[in-house]
N, C-alpha and C. Protein backbone atom coordinates (compact mmCIF):
# COMPACT_ATOMS: atom_id res chain seq x y z
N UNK A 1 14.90 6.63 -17.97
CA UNK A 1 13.72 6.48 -17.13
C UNK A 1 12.64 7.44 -17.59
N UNK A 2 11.76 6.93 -17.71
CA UNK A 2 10.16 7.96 -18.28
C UNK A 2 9.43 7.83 -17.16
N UNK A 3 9.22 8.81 -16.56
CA UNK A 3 8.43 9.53 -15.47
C UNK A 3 7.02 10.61 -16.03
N UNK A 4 5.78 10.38 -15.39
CA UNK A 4 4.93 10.63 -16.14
C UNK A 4 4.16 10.89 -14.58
N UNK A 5 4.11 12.24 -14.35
CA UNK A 5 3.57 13.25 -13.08
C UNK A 5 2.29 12.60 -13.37
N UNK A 6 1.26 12.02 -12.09
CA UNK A 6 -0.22 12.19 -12.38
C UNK A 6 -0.96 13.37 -11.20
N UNK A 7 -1.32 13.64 -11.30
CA UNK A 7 -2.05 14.64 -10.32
C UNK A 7 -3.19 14.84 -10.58
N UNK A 8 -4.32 14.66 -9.33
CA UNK A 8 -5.68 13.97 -9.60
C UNK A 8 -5.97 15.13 -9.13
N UNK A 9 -5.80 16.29 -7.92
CA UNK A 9 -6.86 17.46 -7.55
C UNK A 9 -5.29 18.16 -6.72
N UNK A 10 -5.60 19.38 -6.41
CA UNK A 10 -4.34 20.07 -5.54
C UNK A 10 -4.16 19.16 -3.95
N UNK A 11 -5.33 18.73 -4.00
CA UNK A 11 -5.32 18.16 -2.36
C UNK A 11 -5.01 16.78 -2.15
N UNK A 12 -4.49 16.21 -3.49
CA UNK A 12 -4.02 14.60 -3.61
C UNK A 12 -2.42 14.79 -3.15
N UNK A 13 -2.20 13.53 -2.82
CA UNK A 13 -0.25 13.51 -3.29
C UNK A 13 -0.16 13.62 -4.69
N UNK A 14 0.98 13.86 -5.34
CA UNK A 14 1.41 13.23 -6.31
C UNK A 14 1.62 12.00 -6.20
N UNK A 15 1.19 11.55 -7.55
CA UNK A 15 1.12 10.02 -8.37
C UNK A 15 2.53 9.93 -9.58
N UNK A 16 3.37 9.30 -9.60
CA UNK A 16 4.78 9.10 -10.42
C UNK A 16 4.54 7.41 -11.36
N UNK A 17 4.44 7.16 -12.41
CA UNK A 17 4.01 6.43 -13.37
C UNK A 17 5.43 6.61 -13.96
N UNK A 18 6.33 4.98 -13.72
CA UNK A 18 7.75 4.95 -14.10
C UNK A 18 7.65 3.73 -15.09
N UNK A 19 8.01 4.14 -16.54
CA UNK A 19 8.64 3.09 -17.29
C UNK A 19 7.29 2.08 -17.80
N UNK A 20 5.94 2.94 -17.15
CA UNK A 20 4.68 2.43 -17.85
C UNK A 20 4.34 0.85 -17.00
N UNK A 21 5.38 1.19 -15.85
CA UNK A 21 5.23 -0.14 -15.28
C UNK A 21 4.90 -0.23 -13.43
N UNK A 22 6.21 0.45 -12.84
CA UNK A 22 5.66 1.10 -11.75
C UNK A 22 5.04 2.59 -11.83
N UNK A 23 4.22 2.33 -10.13
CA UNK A 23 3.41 3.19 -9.55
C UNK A 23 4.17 3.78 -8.55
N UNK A 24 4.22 5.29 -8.42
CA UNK A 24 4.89 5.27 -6.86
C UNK A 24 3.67 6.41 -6.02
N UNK A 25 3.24 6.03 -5.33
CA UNK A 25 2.18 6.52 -4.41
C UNK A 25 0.84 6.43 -4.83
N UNK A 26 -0.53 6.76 -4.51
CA UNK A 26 -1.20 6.67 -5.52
C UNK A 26 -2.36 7.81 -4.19
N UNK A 27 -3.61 8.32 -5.08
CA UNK A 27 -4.38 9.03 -4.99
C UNK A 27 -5.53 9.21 -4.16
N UNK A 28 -6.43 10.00 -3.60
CA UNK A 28 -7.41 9.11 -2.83
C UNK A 28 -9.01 9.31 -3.70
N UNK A 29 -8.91 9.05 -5.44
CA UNK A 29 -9.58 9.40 -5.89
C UNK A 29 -9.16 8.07 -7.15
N UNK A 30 -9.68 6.51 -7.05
CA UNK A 30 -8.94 5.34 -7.32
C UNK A 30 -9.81 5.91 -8.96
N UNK A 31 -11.01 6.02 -9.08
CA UNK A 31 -11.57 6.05 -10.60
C UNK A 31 -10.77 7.07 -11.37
N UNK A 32 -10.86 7.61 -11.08
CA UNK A 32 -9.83 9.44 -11.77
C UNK A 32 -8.16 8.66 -12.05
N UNK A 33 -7.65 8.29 -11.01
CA UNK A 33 -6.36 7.89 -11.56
C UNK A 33 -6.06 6.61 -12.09
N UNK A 34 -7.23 5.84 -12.44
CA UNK A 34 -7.52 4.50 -13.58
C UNK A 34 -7.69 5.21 -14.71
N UNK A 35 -8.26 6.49 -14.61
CA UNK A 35 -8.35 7.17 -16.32
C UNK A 35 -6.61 7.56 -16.83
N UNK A 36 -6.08 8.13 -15.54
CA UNK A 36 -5.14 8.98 -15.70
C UNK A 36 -3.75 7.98 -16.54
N UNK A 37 -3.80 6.60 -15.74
CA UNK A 37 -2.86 6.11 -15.94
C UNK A 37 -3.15 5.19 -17.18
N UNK A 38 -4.59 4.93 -17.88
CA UNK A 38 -4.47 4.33 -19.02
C UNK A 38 -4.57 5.25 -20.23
N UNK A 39 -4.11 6.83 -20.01
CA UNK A 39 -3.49 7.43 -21.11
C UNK A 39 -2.40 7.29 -21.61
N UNK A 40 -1.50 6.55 -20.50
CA UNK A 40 -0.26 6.66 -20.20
C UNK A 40 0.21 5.04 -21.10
N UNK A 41 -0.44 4.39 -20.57
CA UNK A 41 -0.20 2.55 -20.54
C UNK A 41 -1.42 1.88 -20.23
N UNK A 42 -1.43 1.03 -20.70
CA UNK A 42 -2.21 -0.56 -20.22
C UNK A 42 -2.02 -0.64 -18.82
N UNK A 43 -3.49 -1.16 -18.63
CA UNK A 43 -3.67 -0.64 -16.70
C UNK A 43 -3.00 -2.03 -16.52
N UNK A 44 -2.89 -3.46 -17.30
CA UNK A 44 -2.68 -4.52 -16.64
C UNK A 44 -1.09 -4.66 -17.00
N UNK A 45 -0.46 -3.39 -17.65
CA UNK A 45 1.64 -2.98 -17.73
C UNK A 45 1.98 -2.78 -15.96
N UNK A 46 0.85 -2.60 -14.96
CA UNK A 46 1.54 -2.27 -14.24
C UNK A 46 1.93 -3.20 -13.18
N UNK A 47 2.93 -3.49 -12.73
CA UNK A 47 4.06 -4.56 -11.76
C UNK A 47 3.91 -4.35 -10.50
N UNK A 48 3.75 -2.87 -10.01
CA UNK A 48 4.68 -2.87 -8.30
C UNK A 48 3.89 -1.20 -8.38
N UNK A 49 3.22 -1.82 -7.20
CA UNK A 49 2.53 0.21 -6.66
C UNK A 49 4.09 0.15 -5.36
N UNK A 50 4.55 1.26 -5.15
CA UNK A 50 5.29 1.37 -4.39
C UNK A 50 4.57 2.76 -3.89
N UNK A 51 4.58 2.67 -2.46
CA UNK A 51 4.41 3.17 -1.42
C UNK A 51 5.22 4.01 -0.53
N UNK A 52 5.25 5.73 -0.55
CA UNK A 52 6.46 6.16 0.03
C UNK A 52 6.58 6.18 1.72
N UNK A 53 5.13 5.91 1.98
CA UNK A 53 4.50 6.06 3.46
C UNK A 53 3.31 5.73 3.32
N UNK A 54 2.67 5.55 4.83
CA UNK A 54 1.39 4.81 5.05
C UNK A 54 0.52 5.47 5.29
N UNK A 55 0.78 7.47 4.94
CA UNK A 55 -0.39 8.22 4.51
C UNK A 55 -1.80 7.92 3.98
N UNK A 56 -2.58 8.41 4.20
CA UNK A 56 -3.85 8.28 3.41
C UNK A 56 -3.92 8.39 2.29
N UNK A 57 -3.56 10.19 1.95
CA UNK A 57 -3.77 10.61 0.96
C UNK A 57 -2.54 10.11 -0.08
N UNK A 58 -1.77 9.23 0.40
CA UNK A 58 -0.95 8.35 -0.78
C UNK A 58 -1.05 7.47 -1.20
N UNK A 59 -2.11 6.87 0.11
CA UNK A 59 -1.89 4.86 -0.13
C UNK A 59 -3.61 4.42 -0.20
N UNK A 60 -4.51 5.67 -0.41
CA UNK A 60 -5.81 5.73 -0.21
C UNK A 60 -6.68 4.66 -1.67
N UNK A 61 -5.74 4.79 -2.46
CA UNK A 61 -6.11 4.05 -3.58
C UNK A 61 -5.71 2.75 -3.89
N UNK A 62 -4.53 2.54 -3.35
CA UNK A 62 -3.57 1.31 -3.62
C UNK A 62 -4.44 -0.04 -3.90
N UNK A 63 -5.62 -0.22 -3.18
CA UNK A 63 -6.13 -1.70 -3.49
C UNK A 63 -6.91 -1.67 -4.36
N UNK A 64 -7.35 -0.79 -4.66
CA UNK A 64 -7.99 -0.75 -6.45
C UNK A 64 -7.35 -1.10 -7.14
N UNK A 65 -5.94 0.04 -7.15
CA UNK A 65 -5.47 -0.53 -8.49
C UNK A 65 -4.39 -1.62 -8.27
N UNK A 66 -4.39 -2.41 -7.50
CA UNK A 66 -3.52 -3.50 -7.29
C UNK A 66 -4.73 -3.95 -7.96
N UNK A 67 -5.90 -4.63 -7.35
CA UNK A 67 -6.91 -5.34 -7.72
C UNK A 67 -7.39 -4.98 -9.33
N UNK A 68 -7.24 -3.82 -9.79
CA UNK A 68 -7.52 -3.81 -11.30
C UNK A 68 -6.08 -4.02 -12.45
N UNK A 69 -4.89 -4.01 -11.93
CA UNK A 69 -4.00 -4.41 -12.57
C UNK A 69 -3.42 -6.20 -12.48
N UNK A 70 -3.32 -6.15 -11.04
CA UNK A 70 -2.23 -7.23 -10.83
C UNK A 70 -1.29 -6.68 -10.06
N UNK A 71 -0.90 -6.08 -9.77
CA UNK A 71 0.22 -5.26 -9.36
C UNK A 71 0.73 -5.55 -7.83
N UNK A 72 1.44 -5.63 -7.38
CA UNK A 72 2.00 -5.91 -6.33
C UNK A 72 1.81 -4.65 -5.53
N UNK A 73 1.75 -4.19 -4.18
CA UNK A 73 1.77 -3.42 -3.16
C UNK A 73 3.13 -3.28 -2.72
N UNK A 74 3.67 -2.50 -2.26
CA UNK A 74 5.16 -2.44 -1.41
C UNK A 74 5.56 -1.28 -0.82
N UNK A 75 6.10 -1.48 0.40
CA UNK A 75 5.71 -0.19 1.06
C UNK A 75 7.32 -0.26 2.06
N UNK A 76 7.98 0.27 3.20
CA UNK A 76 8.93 -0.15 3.94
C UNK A 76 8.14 -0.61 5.46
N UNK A 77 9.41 -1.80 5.59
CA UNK A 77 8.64 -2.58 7.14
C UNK A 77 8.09 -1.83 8.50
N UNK A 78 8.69 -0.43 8.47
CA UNK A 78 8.26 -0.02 9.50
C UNK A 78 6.45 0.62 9.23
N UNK A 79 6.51 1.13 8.34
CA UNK A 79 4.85 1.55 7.76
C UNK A 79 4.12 0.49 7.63
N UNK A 80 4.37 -0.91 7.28
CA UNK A 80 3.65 -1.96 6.58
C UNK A 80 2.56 -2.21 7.87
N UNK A 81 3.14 -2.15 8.97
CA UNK A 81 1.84 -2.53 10.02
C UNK A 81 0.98 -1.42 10.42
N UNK A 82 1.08 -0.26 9.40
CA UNK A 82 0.13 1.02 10.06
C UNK A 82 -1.01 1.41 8.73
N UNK A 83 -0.72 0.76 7.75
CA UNK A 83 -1.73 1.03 6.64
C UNK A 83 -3.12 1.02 6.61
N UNK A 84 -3.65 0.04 7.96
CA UNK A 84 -5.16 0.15 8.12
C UNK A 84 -5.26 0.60 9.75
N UNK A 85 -4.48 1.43 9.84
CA UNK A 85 -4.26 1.99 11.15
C UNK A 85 -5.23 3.46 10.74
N UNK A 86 -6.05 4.05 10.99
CA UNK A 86 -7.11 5.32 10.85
C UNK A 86 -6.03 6.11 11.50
N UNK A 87 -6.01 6.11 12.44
CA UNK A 87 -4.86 6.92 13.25
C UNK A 87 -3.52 7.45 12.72
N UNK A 88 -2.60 6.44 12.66
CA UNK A 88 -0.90 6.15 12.34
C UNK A 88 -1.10 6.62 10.31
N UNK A 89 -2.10 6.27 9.65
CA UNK A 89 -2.51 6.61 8.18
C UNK A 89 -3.39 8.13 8.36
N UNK A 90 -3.39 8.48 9.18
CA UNK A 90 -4.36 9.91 9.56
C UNK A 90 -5.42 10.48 8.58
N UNK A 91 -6.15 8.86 8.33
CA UNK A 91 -7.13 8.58 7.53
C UNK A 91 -8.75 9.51 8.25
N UNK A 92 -8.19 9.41 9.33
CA UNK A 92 -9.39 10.67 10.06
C UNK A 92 -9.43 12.00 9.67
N UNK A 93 -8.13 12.21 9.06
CA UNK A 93 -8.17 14.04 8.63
C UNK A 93 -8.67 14.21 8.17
N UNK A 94 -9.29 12.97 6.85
CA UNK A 94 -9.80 13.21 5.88
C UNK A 94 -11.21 12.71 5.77
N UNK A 95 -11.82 12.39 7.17
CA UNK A 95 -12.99 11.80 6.96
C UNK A 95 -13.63 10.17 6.74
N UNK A 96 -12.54 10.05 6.40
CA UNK A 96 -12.67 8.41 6.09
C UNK A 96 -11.71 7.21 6.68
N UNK A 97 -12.33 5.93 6.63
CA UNK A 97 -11.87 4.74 7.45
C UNK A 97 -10.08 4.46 6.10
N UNK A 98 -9.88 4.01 6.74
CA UNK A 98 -8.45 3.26 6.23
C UNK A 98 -9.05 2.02 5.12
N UNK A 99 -8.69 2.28 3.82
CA UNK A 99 -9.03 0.85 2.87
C UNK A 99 -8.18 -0.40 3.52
N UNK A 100 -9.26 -1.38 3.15
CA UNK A 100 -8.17 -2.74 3.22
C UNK A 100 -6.78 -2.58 2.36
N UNK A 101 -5.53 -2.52 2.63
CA UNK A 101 -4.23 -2.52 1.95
C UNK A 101 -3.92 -3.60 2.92
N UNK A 102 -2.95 -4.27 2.04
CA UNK A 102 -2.09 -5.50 2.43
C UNK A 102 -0.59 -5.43 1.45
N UNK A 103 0.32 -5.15 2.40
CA UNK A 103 1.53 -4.67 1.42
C UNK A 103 2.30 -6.73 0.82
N UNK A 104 2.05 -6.66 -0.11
CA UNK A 104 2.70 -7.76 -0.68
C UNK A 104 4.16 -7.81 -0.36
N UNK A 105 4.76 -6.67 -0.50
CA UNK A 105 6.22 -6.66 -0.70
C UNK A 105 6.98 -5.62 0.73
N UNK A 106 8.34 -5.56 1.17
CA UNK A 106 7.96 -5.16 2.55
C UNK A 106 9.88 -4.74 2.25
N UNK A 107 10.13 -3.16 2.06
CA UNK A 107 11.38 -2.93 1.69
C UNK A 107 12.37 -2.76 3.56
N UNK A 108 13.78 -2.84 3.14
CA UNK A 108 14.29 -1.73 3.89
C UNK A 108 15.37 -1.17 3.67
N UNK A 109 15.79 -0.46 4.07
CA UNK A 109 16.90 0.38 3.59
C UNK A 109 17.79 -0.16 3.12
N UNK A 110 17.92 0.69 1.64
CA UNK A 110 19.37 0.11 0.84
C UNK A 110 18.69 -1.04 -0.07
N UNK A 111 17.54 -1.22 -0.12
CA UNK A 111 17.31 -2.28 -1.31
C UNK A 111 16.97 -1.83 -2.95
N UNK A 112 17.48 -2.39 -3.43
CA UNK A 112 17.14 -2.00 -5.03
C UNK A 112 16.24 -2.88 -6.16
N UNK A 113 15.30 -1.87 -6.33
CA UNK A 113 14.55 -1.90 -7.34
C UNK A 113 14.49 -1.67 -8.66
N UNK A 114 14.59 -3.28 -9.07
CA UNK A 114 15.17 -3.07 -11.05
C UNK A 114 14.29 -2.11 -12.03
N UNK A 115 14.92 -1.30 -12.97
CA UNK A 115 14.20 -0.89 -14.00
C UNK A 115 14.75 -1.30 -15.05
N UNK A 116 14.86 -0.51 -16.52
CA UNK A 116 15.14 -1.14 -17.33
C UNK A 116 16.78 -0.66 -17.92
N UNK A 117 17.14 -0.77 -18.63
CA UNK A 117 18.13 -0.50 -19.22
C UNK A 117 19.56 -0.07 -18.76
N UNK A 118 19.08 -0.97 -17.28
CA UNK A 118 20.76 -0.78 -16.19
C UNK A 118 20.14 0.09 -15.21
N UNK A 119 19.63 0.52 -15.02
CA UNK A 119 19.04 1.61 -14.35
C UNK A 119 17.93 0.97 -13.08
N UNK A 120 17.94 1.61 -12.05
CA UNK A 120 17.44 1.13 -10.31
C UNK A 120 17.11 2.01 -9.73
N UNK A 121 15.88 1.87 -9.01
CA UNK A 121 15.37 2.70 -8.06
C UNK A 121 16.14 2.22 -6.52
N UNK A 122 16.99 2.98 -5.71
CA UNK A 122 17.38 2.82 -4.43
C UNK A 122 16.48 3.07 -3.30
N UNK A 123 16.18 2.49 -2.31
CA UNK A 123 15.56 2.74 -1.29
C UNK A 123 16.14 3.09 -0.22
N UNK A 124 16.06 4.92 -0.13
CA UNK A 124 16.76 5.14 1.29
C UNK A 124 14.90 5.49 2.51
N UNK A 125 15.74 4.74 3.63
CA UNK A 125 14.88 4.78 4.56
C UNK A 125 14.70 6.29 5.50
N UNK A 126 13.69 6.71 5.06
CA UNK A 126 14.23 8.57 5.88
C UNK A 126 13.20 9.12 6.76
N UNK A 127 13.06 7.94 7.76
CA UNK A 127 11.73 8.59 9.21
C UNK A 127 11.88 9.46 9.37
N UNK A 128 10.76 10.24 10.34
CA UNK A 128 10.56 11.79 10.47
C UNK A 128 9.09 11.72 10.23
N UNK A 129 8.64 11.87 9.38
CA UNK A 129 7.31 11.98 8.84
C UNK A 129 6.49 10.96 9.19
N UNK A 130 6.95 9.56 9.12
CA UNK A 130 6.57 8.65 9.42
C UNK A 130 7.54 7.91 10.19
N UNK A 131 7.46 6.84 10.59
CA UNK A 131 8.63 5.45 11.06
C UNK A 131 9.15 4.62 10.03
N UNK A 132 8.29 4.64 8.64
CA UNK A 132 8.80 3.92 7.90
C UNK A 132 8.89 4.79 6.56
N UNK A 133 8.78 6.11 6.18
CA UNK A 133 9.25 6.45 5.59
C UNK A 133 10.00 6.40 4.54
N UNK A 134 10.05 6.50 2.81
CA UNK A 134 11.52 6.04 2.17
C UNK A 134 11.31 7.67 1.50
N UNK A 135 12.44 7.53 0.57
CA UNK A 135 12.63 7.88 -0.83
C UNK A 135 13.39 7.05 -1.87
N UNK A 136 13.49 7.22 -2.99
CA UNK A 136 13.75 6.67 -3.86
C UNK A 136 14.59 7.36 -4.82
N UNK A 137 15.81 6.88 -4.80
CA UNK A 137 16.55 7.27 -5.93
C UNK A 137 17.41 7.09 -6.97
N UNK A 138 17.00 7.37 -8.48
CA UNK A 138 17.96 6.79 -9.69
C UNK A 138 19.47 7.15 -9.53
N UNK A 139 20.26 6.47 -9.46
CA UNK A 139 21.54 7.23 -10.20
C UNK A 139 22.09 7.77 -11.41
N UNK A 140 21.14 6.72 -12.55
CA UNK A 140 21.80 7.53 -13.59
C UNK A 140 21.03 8.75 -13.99
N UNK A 141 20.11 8.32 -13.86
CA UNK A 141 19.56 9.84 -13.90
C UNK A 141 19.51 11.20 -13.25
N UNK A 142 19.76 10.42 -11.90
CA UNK A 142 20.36 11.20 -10.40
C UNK A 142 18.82 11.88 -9.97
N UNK A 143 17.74 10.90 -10.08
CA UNK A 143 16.82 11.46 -9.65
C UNK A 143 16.01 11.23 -8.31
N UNK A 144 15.05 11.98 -7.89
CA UNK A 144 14.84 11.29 -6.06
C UNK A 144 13.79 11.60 -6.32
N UNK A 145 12.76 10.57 -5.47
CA UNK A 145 11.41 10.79 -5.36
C UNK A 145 11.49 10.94 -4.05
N UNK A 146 10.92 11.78 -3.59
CA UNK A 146 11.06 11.87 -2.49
C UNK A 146 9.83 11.62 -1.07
N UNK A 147 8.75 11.54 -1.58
CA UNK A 147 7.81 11.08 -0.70
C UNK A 147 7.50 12.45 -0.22
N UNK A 148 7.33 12.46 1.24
CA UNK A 148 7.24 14.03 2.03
C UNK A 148 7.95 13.87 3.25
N UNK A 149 9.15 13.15 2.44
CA UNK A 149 10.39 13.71 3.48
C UNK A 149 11.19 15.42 2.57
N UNK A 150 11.21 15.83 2.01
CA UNK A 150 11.52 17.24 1.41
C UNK A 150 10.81 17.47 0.14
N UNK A 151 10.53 18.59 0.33
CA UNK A 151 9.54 19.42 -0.95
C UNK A 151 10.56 20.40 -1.54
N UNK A 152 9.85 21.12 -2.62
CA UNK A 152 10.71 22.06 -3.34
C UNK A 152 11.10 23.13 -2.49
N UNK A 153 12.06 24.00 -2.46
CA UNK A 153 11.80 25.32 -1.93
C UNK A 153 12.26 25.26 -0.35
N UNK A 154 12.94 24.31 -0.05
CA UNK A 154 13.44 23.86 1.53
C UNK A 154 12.50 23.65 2.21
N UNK A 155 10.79 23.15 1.81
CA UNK A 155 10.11 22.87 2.65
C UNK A 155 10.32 21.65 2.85
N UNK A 156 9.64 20.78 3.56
CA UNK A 156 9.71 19.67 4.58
C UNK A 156 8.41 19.07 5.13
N UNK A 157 8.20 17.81 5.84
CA UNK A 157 7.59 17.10 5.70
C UNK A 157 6.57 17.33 7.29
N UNK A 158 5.40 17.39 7.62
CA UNK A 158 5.34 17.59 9.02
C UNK A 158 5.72 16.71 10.12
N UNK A 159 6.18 16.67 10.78
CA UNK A 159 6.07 15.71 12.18
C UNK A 159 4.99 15.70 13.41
N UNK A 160 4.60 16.34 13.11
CA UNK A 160 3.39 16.25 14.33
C UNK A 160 2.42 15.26 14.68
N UNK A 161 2.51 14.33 13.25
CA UNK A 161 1.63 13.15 13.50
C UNK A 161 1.81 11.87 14.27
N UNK A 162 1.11 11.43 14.56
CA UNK A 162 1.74 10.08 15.27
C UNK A 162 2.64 9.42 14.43
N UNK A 163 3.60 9.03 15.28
CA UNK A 163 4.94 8.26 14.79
C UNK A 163 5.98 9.46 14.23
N UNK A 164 5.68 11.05 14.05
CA UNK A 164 6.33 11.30 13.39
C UNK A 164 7.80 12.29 14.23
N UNK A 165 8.89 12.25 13.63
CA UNK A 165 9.86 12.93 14.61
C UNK A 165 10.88 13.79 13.97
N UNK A 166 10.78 15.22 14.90
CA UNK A 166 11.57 16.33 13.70
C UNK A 166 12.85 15.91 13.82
N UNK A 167 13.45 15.12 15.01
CA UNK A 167 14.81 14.56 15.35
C UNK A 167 15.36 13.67 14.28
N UNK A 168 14.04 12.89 14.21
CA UNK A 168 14.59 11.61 12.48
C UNK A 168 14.73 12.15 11.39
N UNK A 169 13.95 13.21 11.48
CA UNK A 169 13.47 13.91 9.90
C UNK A 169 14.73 14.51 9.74
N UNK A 170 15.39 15.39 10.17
CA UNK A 170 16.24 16.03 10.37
C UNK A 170 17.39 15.31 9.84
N UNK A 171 17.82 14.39 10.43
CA UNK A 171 18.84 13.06 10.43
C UNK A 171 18.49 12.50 9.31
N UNK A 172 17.19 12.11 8.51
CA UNK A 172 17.01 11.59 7.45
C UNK A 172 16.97 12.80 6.20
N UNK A 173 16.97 14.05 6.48
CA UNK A 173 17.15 15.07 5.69
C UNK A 173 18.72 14.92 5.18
N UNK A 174 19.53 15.04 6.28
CA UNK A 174 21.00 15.27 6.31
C UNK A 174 21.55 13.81 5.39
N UNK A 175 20.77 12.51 5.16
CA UNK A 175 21.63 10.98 4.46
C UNK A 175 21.17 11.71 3.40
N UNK A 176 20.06 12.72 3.00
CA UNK A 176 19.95 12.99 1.32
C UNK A 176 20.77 13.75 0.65
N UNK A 177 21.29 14.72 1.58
CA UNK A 177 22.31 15.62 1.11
C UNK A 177 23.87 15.02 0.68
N UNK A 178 23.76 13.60 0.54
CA UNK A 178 24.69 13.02 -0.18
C UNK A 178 24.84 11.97 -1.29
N UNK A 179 23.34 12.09 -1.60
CA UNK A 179 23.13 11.73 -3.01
C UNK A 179 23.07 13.43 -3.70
N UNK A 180 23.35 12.66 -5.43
CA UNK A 180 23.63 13.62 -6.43
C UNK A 180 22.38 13.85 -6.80
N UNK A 181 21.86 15.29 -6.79
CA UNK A 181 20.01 14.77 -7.10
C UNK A 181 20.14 15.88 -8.13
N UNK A 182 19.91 15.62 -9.10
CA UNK A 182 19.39 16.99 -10.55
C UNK A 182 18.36 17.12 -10.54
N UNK A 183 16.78 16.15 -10.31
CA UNK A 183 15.48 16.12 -10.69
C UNK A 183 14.85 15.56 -9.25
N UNK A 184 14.02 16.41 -8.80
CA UNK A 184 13.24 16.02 -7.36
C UNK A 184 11.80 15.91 -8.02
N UNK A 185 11.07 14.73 -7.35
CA UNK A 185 9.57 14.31 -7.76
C UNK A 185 9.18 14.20 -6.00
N UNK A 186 8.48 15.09 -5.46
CA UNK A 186 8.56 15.23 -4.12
C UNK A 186 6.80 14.67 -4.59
N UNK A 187 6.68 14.73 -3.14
CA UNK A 187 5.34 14.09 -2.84
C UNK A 187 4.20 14.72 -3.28
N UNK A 188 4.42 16.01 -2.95
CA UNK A 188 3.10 17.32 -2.97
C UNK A 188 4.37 18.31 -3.71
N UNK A 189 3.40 18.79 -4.73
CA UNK A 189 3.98 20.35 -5.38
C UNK A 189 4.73 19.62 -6.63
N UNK A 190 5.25 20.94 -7.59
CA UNK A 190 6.14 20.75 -9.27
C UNK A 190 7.11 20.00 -9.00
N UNK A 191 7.64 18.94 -10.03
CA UNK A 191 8.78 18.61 -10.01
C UNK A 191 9.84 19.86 -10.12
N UNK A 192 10.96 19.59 -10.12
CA UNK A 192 11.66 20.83 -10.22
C UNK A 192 13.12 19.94 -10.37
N UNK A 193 13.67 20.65 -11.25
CA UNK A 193 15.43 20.54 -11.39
C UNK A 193 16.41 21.60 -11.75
N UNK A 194 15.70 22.21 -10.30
CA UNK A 194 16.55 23.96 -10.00
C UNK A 194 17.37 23.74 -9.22
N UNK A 195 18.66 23.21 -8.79
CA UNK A 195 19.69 23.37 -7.80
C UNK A 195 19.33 23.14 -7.04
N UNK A 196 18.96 21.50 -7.74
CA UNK A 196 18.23 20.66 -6.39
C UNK A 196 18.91 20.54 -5.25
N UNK A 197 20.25 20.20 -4.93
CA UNK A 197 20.98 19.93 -4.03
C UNK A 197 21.06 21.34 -3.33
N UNK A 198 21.15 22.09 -3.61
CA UNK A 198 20.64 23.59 -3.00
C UNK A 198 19.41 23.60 -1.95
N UNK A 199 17.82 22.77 -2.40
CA UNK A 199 17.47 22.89 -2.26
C UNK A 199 17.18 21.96 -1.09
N UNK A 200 17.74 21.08 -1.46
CA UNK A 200 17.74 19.83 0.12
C UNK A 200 18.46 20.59 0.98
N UNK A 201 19.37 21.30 0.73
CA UNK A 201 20.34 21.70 1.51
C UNK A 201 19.30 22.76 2.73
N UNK A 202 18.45 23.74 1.86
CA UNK A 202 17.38 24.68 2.65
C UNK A 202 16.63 23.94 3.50
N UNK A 203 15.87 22.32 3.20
CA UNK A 203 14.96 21.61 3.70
C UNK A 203 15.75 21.28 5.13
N UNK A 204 16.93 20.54 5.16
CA UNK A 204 17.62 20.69 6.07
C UNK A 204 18.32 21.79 7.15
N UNK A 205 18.11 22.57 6.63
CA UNK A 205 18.14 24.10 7.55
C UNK A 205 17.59 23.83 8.42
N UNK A 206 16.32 23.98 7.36
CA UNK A 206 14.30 24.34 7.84
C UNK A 206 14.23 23.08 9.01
N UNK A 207 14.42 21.81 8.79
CA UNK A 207 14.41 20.73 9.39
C UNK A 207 14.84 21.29 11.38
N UNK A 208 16.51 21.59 10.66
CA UNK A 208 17.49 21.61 12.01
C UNK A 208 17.02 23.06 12.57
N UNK A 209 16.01 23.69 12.14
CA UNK A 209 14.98 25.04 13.27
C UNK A 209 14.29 24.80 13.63
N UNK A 210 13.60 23.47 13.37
CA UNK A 210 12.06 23.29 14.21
C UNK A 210 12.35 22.76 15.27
């Protein structure tokens, strides 16, 4: 699997560019990460924006570059009805209305997403942050994207927003701590493949104190 970090300003999510084909989150700065990703590949290589949540600052770009690739939208069913929600997308934090998004594709837990060479992205469903919430993870590579259900360093995802719950988060912290994870691509902040499972292990602490 070739994973290719994009990061448009400190105050974006991270952007994950897999296999030159999928997208996983995308930016709220759509011109900047059309440059970013045709260093990478051909803007019209890309298949499937996948969506870790119905954040702003993740899903703020998505209909650009669906509309300048081709690319399919996909997001999980519980988020899919909050994407032009200002509120539930807390598209107000940031000043601005919710883009038209329309999720083409509509996951839920436990579904798998083909890559190439035997190799699948898993969809675990992990509310808290949101209601529909995922992460994503390889096995052979043993890698997790994690959205902003856990960050490096045992941090964690907020709940304070609408829809969001430290009770789920918590509970969806604890289904990660049983995947094998070597390489974390968290939402916000460095990838890292420092004793990762160490480090979910802290997020879940942090989780079960708030």
């Amino acid at each position: 699997m070739n994973v290719q970090q994009l990061r448009i300003s400190p105050y974006d999510a991270n952007t994950y560019l897999v296999n030159g084909k999928i997208l996983i989150d995308t930016s709220m700065k759509p011109d900047r990460l059309v440059q970013q990703i045709k260093e990478h590949t051909d803007i019209h290589n890309l298949e499937l924006i996948i969506l870790t949540h119905c954040h702003y600052d993740h899903t703020a770009s998505a209909s650009h570059i669906a509309t300048t690739s081709g690319a399919h939208i996909a997001i999980h069913q519980d988020d899919a009805p909050y994407l032009n929600d200002d509120i539930m997308s807390v598209a107000y934090i940031f000043g601005h209305p919710t883009p038209d998004i329309k999720a083409d594709i509509t996951y839920q837990d436990g579904d798998i997403i083909p890559l190439d060479d035997g190799e699948a992205l898993e969809v675990i469903h992990t509310p808290g942050h949101t209601p529909g919430g995922i992460c994503l993870y390889e096995p052979v590579s043993k890698s997790l994207f994690s959205g902003d259900t856990v960050f490096p360093d045992g941090s964690i995802g907020r709940t304070d927003f609408s829809g969001g719950s430290a009770r789920d988060l918590s509970r969806s912290i604890e289904k990660l701590t049983h995947f094998d994870v070597q390489t974390l691509y968290p939402g916000h902040g460095p990838v890292t493949d420092d004793n990762v499972k160490r480090q979910i292990q802290l997020s879940l602490e942090m989780a079960r104190s708030v």
